[in-house]
C-alpha atoms as a PDB file:
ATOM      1  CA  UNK A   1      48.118  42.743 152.383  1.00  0.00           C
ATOM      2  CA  UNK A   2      48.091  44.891 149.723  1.00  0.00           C
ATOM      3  CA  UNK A   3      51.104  46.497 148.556  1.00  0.00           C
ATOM      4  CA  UNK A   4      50.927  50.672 146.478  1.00  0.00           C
ATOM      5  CA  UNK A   5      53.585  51.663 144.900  1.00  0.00           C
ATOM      6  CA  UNK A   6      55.077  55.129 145.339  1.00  0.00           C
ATOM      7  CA  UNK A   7      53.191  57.767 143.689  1.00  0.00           C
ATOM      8  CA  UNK A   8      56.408  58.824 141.127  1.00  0.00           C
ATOM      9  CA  UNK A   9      56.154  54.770 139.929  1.00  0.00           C
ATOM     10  CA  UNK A  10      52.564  54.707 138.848  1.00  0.00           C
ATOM     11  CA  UNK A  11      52.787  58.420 137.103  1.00  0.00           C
ATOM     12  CA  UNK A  12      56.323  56.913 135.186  1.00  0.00           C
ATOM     13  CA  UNK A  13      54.311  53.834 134.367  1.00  0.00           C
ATOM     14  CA  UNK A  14      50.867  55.517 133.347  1.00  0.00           C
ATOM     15  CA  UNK A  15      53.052  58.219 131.063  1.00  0.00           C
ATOM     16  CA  UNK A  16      54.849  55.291 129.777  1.00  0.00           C
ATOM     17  CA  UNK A  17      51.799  53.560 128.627  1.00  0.00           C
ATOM     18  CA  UNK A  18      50.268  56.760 126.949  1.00  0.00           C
ATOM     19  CA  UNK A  19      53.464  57.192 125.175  1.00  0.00           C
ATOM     20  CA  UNK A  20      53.060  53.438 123.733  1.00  0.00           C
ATOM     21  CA  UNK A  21      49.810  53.615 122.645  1.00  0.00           C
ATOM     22  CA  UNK A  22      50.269  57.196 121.101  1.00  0.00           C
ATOM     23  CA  UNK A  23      53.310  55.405 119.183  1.00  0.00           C
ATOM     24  CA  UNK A  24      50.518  52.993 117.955  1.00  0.00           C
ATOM     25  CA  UNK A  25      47.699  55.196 117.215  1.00  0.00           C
ATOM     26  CA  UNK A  26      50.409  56.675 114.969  1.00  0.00           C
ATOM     27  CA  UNK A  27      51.900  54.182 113.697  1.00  0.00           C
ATOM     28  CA  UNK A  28      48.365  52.836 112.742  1.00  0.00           C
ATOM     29  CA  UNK A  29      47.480  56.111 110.879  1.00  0.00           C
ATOM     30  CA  UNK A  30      50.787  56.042 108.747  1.00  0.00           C
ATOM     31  CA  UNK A  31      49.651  52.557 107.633  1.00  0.00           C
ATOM     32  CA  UNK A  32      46.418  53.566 107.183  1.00  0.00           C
ATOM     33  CA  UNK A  33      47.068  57.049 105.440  1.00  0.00           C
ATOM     34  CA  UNK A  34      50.208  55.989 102.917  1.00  0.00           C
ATOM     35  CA  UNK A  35      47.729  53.696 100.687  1.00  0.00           C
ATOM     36  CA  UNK A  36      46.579  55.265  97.311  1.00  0.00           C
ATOM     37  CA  UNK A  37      43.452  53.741  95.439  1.00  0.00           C
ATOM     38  CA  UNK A  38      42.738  54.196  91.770  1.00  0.00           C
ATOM     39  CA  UNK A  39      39.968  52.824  89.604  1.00  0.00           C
ATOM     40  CA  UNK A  40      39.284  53.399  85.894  1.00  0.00           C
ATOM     41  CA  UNK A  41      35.725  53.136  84.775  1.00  0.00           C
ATOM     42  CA  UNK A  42      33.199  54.378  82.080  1.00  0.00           C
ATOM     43  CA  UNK A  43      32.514  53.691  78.854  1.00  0.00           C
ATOM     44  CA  UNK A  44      35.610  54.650  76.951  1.00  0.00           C
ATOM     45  CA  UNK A  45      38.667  53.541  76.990  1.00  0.00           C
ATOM     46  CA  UNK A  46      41.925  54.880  79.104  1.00  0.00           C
ATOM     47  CA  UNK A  47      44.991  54.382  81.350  1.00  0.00           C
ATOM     48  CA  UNK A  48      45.738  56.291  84.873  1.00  0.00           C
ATOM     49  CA  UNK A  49      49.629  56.605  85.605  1.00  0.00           C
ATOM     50  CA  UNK A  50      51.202  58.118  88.747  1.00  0.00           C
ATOM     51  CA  UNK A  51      54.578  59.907  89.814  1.00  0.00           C
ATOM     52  CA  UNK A  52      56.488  58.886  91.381  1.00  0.00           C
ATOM     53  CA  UNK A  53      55.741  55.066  90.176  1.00  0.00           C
ATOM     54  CA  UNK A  54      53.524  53.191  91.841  1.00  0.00           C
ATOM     55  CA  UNK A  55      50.241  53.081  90.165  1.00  0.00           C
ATOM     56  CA  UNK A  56      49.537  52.042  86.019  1.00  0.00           C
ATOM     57  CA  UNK A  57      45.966  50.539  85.750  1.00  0.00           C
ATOM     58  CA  UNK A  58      43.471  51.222  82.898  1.00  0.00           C
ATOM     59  CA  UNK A  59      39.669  51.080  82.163  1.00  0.00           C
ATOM     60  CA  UNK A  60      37.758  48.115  84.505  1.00  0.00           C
ATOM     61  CA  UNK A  61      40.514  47.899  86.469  1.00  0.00           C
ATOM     62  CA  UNK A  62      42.074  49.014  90.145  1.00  0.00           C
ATOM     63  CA  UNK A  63      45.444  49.576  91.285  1.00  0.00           C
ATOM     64  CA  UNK A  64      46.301  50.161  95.083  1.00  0.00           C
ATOM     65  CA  UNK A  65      50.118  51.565  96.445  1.00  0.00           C
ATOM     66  CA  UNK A  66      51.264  52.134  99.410  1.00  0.00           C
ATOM     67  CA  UNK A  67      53.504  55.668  98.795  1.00  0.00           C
ATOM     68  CA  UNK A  68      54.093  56.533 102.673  1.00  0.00           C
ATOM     69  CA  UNK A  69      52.853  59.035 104.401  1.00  0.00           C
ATOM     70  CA  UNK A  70      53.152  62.407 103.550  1.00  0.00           C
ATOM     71  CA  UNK A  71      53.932  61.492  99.775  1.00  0.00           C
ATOM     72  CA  UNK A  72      52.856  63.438  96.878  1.00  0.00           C
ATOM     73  CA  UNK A  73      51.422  61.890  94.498  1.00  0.00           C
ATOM     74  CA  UNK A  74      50.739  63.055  90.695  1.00  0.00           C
ATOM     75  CA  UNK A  75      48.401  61.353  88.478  1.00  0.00           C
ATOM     76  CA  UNK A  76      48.018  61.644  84.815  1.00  0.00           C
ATOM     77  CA  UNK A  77      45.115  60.281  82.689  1.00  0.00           C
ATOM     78  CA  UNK A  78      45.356  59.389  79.098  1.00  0.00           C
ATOM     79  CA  UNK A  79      42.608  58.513  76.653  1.00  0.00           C
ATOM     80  CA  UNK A  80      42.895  56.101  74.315  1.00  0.00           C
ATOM     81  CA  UNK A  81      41.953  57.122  70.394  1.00  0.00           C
ATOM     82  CA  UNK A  82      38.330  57.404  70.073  1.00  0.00           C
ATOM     83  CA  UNK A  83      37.809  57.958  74.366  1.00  0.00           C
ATOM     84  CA  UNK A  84      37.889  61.012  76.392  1.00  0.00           C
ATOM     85  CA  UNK A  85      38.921  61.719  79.954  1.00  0.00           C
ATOM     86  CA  UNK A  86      35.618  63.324  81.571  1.00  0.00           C
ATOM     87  CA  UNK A  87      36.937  63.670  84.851  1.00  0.00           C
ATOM     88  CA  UNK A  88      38.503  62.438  88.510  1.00  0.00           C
ATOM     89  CA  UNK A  89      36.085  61.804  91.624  1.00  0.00           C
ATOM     90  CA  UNK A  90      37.393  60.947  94.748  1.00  0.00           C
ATOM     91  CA  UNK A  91      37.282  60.294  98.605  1.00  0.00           C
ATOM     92  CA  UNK A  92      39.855  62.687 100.511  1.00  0.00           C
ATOM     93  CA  UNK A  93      41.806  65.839  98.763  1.00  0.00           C
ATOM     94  CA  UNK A  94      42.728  65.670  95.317  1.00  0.00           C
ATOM     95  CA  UNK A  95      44.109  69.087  93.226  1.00  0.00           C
ATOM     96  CA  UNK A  96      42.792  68.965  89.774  1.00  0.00           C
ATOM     97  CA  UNK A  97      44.232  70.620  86.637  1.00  0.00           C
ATOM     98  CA  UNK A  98      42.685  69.184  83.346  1.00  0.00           C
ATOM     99  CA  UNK A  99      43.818  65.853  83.213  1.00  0.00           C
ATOM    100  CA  UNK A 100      46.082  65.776  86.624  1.00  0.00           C
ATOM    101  CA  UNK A 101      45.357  64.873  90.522  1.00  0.00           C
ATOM    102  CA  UNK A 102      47.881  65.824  92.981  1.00  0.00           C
ATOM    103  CA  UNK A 103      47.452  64.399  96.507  1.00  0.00           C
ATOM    104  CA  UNK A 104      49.388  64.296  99.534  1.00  0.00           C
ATOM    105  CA  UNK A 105      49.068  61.543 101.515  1.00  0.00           C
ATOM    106  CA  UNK A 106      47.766  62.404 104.777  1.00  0.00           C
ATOM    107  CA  UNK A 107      44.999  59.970 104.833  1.00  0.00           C
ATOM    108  CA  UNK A 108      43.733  56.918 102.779  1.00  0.00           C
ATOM    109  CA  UNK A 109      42.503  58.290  99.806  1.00  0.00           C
ATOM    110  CA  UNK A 110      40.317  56.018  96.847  1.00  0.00           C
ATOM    111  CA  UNK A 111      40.208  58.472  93.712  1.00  0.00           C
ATOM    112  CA  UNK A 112      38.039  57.424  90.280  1.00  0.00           C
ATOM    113  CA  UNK A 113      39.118  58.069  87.165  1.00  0.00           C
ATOM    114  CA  UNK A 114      36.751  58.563  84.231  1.00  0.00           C
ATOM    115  CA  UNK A 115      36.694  58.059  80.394  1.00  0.00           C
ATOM    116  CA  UNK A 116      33.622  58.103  77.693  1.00  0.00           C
ATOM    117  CA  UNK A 117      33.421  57.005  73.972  1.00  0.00           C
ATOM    118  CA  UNK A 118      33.997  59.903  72.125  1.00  0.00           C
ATOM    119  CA  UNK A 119      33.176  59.093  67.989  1.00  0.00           C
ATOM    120  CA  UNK A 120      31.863  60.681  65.499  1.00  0.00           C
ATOM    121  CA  UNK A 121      30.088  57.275  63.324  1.00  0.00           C
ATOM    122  CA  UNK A 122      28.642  58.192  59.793  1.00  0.00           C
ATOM    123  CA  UNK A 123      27.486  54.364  59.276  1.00  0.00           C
ATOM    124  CA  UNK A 124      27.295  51.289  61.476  1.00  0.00           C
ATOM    125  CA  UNK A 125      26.692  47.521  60.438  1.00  0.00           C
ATOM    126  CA  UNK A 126      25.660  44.881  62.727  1.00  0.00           C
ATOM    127  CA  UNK A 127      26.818  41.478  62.235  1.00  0.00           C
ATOM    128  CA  UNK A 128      25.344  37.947  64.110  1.00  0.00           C
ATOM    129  CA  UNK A 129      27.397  38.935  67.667  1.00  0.00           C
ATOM    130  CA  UNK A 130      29.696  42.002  66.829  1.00  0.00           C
ATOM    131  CA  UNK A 131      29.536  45.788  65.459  1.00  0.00           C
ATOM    132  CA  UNK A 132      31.456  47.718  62.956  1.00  0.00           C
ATOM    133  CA  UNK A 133      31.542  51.468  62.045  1.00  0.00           C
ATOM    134  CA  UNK A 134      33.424  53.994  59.957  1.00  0.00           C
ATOM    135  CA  UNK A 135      33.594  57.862  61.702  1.00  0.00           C
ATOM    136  CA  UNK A 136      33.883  60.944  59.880  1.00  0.00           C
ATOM    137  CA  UNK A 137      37.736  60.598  59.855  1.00  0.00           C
ATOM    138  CA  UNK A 138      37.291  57.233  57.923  1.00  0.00           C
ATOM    139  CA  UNK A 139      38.322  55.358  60.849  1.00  0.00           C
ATOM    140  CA  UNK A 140      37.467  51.890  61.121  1.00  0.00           C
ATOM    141  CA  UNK A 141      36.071  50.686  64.711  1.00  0.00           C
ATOM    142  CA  UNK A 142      34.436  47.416  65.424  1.00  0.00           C
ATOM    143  CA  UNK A 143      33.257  45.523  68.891  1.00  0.00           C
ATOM    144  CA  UNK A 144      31.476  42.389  70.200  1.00  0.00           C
ATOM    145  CA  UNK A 145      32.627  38.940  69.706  1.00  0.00           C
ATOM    146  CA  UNK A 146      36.053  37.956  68.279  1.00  0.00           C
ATOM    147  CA  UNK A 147      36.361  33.994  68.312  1.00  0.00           C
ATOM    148  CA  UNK A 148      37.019  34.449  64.420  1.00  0.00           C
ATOM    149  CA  UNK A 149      39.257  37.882  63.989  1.00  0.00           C
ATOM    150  CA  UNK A 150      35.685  39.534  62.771  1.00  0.00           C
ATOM    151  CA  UNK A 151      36.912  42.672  64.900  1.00  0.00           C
ATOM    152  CA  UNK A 152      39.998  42.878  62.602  1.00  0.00           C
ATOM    153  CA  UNK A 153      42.064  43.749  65.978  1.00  0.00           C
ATOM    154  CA  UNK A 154      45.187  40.914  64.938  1.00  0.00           C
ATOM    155  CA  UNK A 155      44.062  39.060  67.651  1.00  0.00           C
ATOM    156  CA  UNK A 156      41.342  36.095  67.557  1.00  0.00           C
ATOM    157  CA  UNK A 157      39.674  35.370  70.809  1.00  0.00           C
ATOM    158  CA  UNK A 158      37.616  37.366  73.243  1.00  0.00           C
ATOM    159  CA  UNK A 159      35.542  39.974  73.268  1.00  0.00           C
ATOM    160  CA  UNK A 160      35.388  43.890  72.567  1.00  0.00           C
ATOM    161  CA  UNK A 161      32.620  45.872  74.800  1.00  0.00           C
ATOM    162  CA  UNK A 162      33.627  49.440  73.131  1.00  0.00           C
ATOM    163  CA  UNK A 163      34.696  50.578  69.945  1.00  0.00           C
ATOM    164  CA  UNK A 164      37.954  48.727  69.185  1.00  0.00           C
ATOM    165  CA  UNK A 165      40.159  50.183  66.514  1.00  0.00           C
ATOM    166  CA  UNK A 166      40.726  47.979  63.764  1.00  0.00           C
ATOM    167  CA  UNK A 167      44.329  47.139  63.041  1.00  0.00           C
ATOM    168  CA  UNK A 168      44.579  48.522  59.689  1.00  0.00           C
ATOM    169  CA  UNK A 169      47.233  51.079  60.118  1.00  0.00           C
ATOM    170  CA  UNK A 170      46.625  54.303  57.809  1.00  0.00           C
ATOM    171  CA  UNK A 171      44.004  52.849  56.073  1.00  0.00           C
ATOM    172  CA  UNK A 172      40.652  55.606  55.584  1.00  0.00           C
ATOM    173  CA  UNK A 173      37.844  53.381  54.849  1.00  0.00           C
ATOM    174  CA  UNK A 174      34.560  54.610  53.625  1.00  0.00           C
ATOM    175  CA  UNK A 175      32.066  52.012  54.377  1.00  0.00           C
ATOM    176  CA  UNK A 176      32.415  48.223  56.720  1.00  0.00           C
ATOM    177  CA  UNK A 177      29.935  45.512  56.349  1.00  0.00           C
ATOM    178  CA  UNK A 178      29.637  42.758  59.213  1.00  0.00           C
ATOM    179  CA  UNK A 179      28.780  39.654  58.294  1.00  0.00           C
ATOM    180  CA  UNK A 180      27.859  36.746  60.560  1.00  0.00           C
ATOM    181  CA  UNK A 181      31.945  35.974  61.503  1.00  0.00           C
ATOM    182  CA  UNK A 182      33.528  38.103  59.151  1.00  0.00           C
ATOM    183  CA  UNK A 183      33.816  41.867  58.208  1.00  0.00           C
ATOM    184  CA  UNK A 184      34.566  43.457  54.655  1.00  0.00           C
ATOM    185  CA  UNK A 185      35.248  47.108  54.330  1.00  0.00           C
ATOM    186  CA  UNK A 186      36.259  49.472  51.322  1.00  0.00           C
ATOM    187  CA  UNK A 187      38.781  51.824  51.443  1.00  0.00           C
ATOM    188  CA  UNK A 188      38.292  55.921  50.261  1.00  0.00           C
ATOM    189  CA  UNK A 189      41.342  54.288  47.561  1.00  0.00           C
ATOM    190  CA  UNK A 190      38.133  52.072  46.382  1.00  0.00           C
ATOM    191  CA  UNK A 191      40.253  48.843  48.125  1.00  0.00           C
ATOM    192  CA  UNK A 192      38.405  45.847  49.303  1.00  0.00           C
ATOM    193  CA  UNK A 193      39.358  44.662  53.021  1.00  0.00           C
ATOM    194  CA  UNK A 194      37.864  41.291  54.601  1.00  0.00           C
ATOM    195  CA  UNK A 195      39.104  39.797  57.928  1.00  0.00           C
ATOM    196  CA  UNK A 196      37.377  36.909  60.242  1.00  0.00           C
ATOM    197  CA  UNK A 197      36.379  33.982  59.232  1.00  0.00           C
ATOM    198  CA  UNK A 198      37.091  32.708  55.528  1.00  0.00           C
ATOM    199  CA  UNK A 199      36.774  28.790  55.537  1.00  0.00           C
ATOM    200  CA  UNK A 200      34.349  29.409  53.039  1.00  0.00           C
ATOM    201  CA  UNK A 201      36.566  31.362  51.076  1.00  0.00           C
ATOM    202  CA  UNK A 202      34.441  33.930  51.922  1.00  0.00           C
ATOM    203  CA  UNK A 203      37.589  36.605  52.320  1.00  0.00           C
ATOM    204  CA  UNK A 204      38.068  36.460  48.800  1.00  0.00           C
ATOM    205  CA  UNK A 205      41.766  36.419  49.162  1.00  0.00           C
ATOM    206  CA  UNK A 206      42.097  32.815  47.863  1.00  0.00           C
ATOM    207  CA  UNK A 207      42.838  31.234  50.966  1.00  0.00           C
ATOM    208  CA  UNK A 208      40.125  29.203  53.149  1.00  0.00           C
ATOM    209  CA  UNK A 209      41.421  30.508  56.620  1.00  0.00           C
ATOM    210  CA  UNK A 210      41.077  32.770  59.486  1.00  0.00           C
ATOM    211  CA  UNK A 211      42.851  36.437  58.522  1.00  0.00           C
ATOM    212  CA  UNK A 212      42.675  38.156  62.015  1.00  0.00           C
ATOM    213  CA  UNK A 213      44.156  42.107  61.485  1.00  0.00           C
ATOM    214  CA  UNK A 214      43.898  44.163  58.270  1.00  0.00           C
ATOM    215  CA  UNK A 215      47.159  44.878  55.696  1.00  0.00           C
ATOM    216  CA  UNK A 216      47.413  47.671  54.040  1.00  0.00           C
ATOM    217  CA  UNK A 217      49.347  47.029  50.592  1.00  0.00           C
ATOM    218  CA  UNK A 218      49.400  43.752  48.652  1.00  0.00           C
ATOM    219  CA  UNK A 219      48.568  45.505  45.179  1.00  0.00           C
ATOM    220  CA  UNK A 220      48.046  42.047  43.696  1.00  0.00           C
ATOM    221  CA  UNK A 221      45.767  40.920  46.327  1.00  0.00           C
ATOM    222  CA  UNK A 222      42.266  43.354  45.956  1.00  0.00           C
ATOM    223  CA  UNK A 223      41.092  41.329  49.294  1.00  0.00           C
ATOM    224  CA  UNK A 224      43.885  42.389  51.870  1.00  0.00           C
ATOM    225  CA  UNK A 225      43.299  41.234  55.449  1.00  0.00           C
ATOM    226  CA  UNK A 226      46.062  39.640  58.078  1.00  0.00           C
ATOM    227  CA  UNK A 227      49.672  38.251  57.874  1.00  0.00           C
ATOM    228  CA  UNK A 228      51.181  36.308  55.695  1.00  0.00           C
END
């Protein structure tokens, strides 16, 4: 024998039910809307930060934050020297104004962030596996392979796939040379710079070693390059 309920019981229990899964449905899109995406990419150089705090990721990389629903979110892109911001893409709503996005966080949004090379070179000189240039300002810039300090960055190791200021403070240089694991500029002052590899005393500083990062000063030394 079959027993029914009263008709009052299975309306309570059927609004009862839609009421817990309309709790989940919404519950699920908070989740699912709160959760801000950024990724940096292109071919210069750059860093993506957000108010309030929650996202800080630069070029190659992606950060993800959960900032609730209903959040508004500012982001502000900076170029690094010798890079350009060239613009924000995106999947949801996103405000621009120059170099800010402003979105609210109704739904899960993934926003792009982009940044080009921007450098004007007067001369380049290609070494065994890295680059260096000098642009119109007299910068110095140099990529490729590190292993020996031959990008003049400080640091020995790695690898530089854009234009990677050389560490050289306010030095203006007016020409670089790379070598096969070592790079020698001179300076607009007429001062001679080497950094990478020197075993060979090929720095000319007197010293058979490494000098990773360029010095300016050392009047006594004409071939300045790294610590002491």
């Amino acid at each position: 024998m079959v027993r029914l309920l009263p008709k009052f019981k299975v309306a309570a229990q059927m609004t009862a039910l839609a009421l817990l899964m309309l709790t989940a449905c919404q519950t699920a899109q908070n989740q699912q809307g709160s959760t801000l995406s950024v990724t940096v990419e292109g071919s210069g150089s750059g860093t993506v930060t957000s108010v309030p705090e929650g996202i800080d990721v630069s070029t190659g990389g992606t950060a993800m934050f959960d900032f609730g629903a209903g959040a508004e979110v500012t982001l502000t892109a900076s170029a690094a020297l010798g890079s350009i911001f060239t613009g924000w893409t995106w999947t949801g709503a996103c405000n621009v104004l120059e170099d800010f996005c402003v979105v609210t966080m109704h739904s899960s949004l993934a926003i792009t962030a982009s940044f080009a090379i921007d450098l004007d070179f007067v001369s380049v000189s290609a070494g065994i596996a890295h680059t260096c240039g000098v642009t119109s300002d007299g910068e110095a810039f140099c990529w490729g392979h590190d292993l020996h300090g031959q990008l003049g960055t400080g640091i020995d190791g790695g690898f530089a796939n854009v234009p990677t200021p050389v560490a050289g403070g306010d030095l203006e240089f007016a020409s670089l040379s790379a070598g096969g694991n070592h790079t020698c500029g001179v300076s607009v002052a007429g001062d001679a710079y080497c950094w990478g590899y020197g075993e060979l005393g090929q720095l000319g500083n007197g010293r058979q070693r490494r000098r990773a990062g360029c010095c300016a000063g050392r009047p006594r030394v004409p071939f300045c390059l790294g610590g002491p």
